[in-house]
Protein backbone atom coordinates (compact mmCIF):
# COMPACT_ATOMS: atom_id res chain seq x y z
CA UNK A 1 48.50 115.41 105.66
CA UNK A 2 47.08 118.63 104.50
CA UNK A 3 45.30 117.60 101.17
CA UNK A 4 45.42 121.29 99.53
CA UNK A 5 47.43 123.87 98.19
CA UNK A 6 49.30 126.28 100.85
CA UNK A 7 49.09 129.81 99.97
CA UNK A 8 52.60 130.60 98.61
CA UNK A 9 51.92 127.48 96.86
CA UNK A 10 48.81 128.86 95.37
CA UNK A 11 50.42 132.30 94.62
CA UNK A 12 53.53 130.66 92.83
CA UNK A 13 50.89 129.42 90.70
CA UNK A 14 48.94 132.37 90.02
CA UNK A 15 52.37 133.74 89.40
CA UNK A 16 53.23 131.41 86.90
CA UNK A 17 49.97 131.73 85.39
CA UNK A 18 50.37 135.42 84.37
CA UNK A 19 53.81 134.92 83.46
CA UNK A 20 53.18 131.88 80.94
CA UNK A 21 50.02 133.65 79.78
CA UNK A 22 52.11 136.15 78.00
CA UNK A 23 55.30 134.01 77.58
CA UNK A 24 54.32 130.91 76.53
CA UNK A 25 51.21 132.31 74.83
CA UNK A 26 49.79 130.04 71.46
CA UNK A 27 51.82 132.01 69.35
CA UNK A 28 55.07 131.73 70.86
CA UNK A 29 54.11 127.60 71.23
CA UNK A 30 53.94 127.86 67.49
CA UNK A 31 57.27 129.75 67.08
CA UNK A 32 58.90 127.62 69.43
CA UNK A 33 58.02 124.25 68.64
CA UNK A 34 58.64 125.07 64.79
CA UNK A 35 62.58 125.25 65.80
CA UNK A 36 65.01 122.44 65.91
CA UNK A 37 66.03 123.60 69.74
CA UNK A 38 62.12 123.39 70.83
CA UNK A 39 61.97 126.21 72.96
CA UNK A 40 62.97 130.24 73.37
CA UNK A 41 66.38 130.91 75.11
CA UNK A 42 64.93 134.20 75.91
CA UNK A 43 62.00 132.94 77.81
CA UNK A 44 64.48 130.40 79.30
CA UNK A 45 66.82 132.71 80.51
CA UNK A 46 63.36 134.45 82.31
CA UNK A 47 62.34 131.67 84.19
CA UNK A 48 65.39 130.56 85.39
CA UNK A 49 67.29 133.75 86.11
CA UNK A 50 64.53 136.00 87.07
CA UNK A 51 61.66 133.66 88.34
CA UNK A 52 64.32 130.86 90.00
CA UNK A 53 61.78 128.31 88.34
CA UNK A 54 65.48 125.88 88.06
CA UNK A 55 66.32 126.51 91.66
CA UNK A 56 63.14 125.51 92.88
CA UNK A 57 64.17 122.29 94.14
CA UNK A 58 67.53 122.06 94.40
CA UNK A 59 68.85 122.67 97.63
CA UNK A 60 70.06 126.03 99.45
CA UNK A 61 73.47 124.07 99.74
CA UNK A 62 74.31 124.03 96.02
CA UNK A 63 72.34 127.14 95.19
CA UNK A 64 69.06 126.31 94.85
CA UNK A 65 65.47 127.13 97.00
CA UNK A 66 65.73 124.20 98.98
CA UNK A 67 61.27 124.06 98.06
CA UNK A 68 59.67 120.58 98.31
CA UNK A 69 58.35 118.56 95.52
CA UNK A 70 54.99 119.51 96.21
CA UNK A 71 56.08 123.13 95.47
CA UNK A 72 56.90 122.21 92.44
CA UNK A 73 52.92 120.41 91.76
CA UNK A 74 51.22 123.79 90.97
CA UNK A 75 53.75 125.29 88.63
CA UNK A 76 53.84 121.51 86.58
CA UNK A 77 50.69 122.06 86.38
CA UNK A 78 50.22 125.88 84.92
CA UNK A 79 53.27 124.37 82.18
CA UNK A 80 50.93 122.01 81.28
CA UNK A 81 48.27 124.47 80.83
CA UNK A 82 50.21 126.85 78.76
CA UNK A 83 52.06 123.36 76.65
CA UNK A 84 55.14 125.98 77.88
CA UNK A 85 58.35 124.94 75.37
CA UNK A 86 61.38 124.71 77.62
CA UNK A 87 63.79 122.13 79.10
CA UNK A 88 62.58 122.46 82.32
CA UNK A 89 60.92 119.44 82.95
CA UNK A 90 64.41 117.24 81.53
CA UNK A 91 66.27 119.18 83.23
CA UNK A 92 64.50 118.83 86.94
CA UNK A 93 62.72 116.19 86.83
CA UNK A 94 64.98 114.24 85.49
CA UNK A 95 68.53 115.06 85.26
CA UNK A 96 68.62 117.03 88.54
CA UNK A 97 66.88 114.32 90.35
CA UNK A 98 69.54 111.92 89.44
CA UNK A 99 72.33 113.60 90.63
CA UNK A 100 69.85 115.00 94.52
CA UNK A 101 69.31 111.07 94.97
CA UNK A 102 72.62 109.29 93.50
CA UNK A 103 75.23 111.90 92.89
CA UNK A 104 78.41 112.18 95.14
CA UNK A 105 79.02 115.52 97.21
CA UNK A 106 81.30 116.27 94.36
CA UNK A 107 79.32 115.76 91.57
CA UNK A 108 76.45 117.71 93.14
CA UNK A 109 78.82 120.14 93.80
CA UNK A 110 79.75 120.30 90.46
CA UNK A 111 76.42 120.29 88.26
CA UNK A 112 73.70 121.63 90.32
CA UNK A 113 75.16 124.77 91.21
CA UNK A 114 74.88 125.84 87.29
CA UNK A 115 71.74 123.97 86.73
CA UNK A 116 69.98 125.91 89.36
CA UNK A 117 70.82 128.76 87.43
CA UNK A 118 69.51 127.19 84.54
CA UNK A 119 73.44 127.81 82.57
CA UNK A 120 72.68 124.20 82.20
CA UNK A 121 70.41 121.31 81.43
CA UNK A 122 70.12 117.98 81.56
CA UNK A 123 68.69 115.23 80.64
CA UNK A 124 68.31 111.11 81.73
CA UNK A 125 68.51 108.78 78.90
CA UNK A 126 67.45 105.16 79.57
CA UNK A 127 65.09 104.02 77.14
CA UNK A 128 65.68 102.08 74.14
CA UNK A 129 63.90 100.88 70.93
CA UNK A 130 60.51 99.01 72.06
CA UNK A 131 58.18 99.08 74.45
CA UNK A 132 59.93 98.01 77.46
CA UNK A 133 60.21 100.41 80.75
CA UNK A 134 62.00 97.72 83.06
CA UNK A 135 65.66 97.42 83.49
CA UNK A 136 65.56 95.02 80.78
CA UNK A 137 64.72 97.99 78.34
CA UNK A 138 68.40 98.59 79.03
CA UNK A 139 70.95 97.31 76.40
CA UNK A 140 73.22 99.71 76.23
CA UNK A 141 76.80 98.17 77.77
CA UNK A 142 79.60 99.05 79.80
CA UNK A 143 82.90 97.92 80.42
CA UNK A 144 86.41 99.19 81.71
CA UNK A 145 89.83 100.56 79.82
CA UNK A 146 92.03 101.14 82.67
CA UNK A 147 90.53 104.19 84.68
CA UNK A 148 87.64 104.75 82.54
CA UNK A 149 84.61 103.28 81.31
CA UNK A 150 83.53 102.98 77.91
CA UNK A 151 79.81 103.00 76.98
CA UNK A 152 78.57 101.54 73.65
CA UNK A 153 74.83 101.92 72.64
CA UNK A 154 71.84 103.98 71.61
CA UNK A 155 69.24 105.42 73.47
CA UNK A 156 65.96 106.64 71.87
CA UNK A 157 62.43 109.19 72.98
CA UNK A 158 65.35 111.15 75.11
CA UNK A 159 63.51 114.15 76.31
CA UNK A 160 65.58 117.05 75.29
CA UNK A 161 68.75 115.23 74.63
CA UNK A 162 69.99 116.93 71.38
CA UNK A 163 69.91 120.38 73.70
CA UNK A 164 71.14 119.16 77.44
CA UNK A 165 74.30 120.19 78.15
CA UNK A 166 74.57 116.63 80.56
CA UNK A 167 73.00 113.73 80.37
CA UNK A 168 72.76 111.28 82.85
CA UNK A 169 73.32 107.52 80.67
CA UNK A 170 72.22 103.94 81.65
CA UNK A 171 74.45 101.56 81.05
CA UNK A 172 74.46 97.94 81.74
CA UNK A 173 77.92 95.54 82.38
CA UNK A 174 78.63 93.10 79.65
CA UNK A 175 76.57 90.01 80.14
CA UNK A 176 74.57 91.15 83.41
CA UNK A 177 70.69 90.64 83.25
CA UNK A 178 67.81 92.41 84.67
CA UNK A 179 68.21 95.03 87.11
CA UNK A 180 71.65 93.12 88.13
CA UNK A 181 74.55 95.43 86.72
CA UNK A 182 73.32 98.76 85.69
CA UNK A 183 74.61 101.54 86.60
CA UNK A 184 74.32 105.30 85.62
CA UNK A 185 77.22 107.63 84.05
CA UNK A 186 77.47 111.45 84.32
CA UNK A 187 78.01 112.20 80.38
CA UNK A 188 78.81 116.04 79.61
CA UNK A 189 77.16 116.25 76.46
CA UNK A 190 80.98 117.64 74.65
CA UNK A 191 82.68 114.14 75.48
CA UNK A 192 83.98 112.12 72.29
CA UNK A 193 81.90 109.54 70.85
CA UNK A 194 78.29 111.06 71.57
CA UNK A 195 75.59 112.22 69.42
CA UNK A 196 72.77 113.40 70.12
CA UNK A 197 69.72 113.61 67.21
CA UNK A 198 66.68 115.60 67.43
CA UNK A 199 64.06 112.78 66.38
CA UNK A 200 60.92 114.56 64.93
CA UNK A 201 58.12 113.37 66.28
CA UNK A 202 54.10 113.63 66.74
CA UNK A 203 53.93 116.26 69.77
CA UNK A 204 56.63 119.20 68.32
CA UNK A 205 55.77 120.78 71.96
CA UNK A 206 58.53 118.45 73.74
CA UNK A 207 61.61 117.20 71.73
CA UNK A 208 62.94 113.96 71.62
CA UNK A 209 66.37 112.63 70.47
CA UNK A 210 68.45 109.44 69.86
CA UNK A 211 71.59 109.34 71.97
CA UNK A 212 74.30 107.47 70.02
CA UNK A 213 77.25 106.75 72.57
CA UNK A 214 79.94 105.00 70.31
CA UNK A 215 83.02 103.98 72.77
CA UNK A 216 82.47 106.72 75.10
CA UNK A 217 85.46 107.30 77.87
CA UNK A 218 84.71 108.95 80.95
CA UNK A 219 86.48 108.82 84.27
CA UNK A 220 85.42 106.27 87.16
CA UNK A 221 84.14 109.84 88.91
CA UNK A 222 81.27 109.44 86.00
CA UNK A 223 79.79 106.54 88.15
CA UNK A 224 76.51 107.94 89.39
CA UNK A 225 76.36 106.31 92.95
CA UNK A 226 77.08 102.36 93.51
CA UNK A 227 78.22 100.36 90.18
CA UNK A 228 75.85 97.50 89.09
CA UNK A 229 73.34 99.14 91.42
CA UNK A 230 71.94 101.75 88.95
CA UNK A 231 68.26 100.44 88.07
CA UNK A 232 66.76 101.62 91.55
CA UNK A 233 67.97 104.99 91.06
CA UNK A 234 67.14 105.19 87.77
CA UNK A 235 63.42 103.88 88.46
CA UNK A 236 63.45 106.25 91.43
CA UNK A 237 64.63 108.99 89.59
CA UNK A 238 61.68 107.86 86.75
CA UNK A 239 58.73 107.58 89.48
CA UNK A 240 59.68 111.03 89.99
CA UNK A 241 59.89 112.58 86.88
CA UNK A 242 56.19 110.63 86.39
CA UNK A 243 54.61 112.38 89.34
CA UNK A 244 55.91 115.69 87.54
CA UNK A 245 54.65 114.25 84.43
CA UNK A 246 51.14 113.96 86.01
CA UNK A 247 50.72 117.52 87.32
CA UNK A 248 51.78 118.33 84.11
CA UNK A 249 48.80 116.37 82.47
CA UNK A 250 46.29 117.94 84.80
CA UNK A 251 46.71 121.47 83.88
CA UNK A 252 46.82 120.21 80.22
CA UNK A 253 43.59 118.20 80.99
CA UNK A 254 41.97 121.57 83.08
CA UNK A 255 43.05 124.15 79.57
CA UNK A 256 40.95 121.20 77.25
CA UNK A 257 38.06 121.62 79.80
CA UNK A 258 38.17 125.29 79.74
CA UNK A 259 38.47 125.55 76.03
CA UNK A 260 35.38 123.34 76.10
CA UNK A 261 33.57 125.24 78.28
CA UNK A 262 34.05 128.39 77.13
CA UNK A 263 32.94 127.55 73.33
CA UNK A 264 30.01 125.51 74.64
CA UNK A 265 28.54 129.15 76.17
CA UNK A 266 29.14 130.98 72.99
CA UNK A 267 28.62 128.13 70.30
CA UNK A 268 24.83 128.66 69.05
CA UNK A 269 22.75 125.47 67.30
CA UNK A 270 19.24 125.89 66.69
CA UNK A 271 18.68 128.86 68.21
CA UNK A 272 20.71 128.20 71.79
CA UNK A 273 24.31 127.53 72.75
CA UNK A 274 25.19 123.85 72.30
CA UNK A 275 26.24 124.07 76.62
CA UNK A 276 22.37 123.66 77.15
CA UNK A 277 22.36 120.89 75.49
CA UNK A 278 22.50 117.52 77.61
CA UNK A 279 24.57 115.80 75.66
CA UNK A 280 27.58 118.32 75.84
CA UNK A 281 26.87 119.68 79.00
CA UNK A 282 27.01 115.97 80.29
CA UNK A 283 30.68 115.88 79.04
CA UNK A 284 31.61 118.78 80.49
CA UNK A 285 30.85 117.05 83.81
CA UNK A 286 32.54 114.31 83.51
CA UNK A 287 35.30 116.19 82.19
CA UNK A 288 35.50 118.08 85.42
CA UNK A 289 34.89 114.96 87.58
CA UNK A 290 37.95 113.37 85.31
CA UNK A 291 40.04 116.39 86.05
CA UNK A 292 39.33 117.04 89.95
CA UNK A 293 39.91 112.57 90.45
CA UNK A 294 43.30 113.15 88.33
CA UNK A 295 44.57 116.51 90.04
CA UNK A 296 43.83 114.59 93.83
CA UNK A 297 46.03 111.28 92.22
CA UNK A 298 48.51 114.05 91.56
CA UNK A 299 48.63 115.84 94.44
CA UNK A 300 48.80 112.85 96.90
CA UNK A 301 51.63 111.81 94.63
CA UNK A 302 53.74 115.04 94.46
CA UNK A 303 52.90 115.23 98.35
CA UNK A 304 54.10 111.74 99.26
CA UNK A 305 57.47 112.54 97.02
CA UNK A 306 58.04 116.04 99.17
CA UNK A 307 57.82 113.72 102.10
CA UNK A 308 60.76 111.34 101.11
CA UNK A 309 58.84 108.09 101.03
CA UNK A 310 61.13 105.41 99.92
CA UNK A 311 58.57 103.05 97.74
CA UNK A 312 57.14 105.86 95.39
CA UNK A 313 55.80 103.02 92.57
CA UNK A 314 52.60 102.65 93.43
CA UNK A 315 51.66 106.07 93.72
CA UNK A 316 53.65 107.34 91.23
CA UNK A 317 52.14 104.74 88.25
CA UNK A 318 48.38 105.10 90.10
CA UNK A 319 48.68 109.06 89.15
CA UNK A 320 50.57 108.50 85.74
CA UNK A 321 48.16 106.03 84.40
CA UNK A 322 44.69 107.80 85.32
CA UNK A 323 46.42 111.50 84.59
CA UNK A 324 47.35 109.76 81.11
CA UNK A 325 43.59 108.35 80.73
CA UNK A 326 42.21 111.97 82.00
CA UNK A 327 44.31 114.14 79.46
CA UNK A 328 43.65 111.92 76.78
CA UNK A 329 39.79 111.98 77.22
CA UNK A 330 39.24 115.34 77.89
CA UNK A 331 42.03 116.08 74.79
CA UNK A 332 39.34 114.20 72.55
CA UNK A 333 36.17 116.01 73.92
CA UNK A 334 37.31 118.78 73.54
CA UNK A 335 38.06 118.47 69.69
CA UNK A 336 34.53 116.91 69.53
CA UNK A 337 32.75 119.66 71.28
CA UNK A 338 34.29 122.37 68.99
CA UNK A 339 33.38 120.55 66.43
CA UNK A 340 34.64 120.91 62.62
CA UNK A 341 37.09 124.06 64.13
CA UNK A 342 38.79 121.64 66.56
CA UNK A 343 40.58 120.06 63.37
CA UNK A 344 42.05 122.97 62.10
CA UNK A 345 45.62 123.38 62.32
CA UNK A 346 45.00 127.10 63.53
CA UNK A 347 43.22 125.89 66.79
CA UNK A 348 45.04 125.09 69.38
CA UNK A 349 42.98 121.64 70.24
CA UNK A 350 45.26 119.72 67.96
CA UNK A 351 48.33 120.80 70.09
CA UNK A 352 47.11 119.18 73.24
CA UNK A 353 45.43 115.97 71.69
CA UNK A 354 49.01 115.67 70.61
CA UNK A 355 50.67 116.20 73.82
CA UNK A 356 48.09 113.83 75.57
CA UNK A 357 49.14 111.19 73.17
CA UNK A 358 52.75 111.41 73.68
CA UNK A 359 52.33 112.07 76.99
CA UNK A 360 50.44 108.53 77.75
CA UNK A 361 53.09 106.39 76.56
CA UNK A 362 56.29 108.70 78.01
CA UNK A 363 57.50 106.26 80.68
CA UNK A 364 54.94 103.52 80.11
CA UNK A 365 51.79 103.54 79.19
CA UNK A 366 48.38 103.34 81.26
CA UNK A 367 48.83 99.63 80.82
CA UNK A 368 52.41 99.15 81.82
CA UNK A 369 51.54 101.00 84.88
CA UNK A 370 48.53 99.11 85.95
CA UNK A 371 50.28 96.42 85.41
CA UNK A 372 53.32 97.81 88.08
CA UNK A 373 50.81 98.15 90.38
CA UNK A 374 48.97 95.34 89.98
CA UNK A 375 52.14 93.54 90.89
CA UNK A 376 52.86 95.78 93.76
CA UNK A 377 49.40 94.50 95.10
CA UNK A 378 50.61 91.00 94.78
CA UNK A 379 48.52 90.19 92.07
């Protein structure tokens, strides 16, 4: 395995760089995240139209790139950087997953053509109220009415799912437990009987929203491969979206250390700037060391994915949990290093202390995951 970035890997990202720089700039964070919808349909229409950022990895044979999932690492990354305010990570990393792993020729046939052109988005809502990330976070039920199924149930922290146009709904059979009888439903956002809420929350850079699906009907071509058989696609389709999740945490975690950086040169105490001082300098370090350890987690991750490993959970929750830790510590240095400024609501520090919060419990938290891999070690 080649452990670094190939060079149209590394110009897609200095691509993305200069495109987000000016896109996705701290003012147009501001403008976006201050909206309801949570991003710009302008700059959405860019990257998906112009750029192909949506076609990236969906295959040539339903109008997509056909790229691997390791193409996809560096430009995670640079929309972590820039806290970029789009749908693009619900929409590929998680709805569009789904349907590459568990949809029918059909229904690929059917969604990813327009997703790839970014006409639509999508979403995957499994979680529920509490703290649970296992199949038995899933209450939501499912039963049948002659040819259809009928969901009852809320889903909550859906990422994007007030905006997706489909949404991708797990859905357990009355009185199954466990992973045993879950299955997932293709759910065009228009159908009768759902509603989808924007839920305000702490990081305004990423929306969430409460799915309420009150007797939904859709056809038995809903079914999202095998019935009853949902929860390993779903988790599959989750250990993906958390490898994305990381990358997108390192180049979050790499903009704090920058930030830092760059105001510990030009800060001045006592006659000196406060980067000569041991003491900050000595967190910059370990805030690079934290930030090289996390993007190598990452990249082995996002490599073993492009590779079509079958067992992706302990890779997957290694990088989530110590990209989580990473983001979150160098989030907090580098509000301490600026100092009283790194408060304000004009800096932009605030922004991604708040996105490194929300970010470390999205899909379980640091614990939840050591814990998954603890268990994967037999343990």
């Amino acid at each position: 395995m080649e452990f670094s970035f190939s060079e149209d890997q590394d110009e897609l990202r200095r691509a993305a760089r200069r495109f987000l720089e000016v896109e996705s700039s701290q003012e147009r964070v501001r403008a976006a995240m201050a909206t309801e919808q949570g991003f710009d349909s302008a700059v959405w229409g860019q990257l998906s139209e112009e750029l192909a950022w949506t076609a990236l990895t969906i295959p040539e044979a339903y109008g997509g790139l056909g790229m691997s999932y390791l193409d996809l690492h560096p430009l995670m990354e640079e929309m972590g950087r820039a806290l970029l305010c789009s749908p693009f990570f619900s929409t590929i990393c998680l709805g569009a997953n789904a349907l590459l792993l568990g949809g029918s020729e059909a229904q690929k046939e059917q969604h990813l053509p327009s997703i790839a052109t970014g006409e639509a988005t999508s979403t995957l809502a499994y979680s529920e109220k509490g703290r649970q990330h296992g199949a038995d976070a899933i209450q939501a039920t499912y039963g049948r009415d002659g040819n259809d199924y009928v969901i009852r149930g809320t889903k909550h922290y859906v990422v994007d799912g007030h905006t997706a146009t489909l949404l991708i709904v797990a859905a357990r059979a009355d009185s199954s437990k466990g992973a045993e009888g879950v299955s997932l439903f293709v759910v065009p956002a228009n159908t009768p009987g759902l509603e989808c809420i924007w839920t305000p929350t702490m990081d305004q850079t990423r929306k969430l929203a409460s799915v309420e699906l009150d007797g939904v009907k859709v056809p038995t071509n809903s079914l999202l491969g095998e019935e009853g058989h949902g929860w390993e696609l779903c988790e599959r389709t989750l250990d993906l979206a958390r490898i994305a999740l990381a990358a997108e945490q390192v180049g979050a975690a790499e903009m704090c250390l920058d930030m830092a950086v760059d105001y510990a040169k030009v800060r001045k105490q006592f006659g000196r700037p406060i980067g000569s001082f041991q003491a900050i300098k000595h967190k910059c370090a370990d805030m690079l060391t934290m930030v090289e350890s996390a993007r190598s987690a990452a990249f082995y991750a996002s490599a073993l994915a492009g590779q079509g490993e079958a067992d992706l959970g302990e890779v997957a929750s290694s990088a989530k949990a110590f990209c989580s830790d990473t983001l979150f510590h160098c989030a907090a240095e580098n509000i301490q290093i600026h100092g009283g400024i790194g408060f304000t609501w004009e800096h932009p520090a605030h922004l991604y202390f708040k996105r490194a919060k929300a970010a470390e419990v999205l899909f379980g938290d640091p614990s939840f995951h050591r814990e998954r891999v603890a268990q994967r070690m037999g343990l």
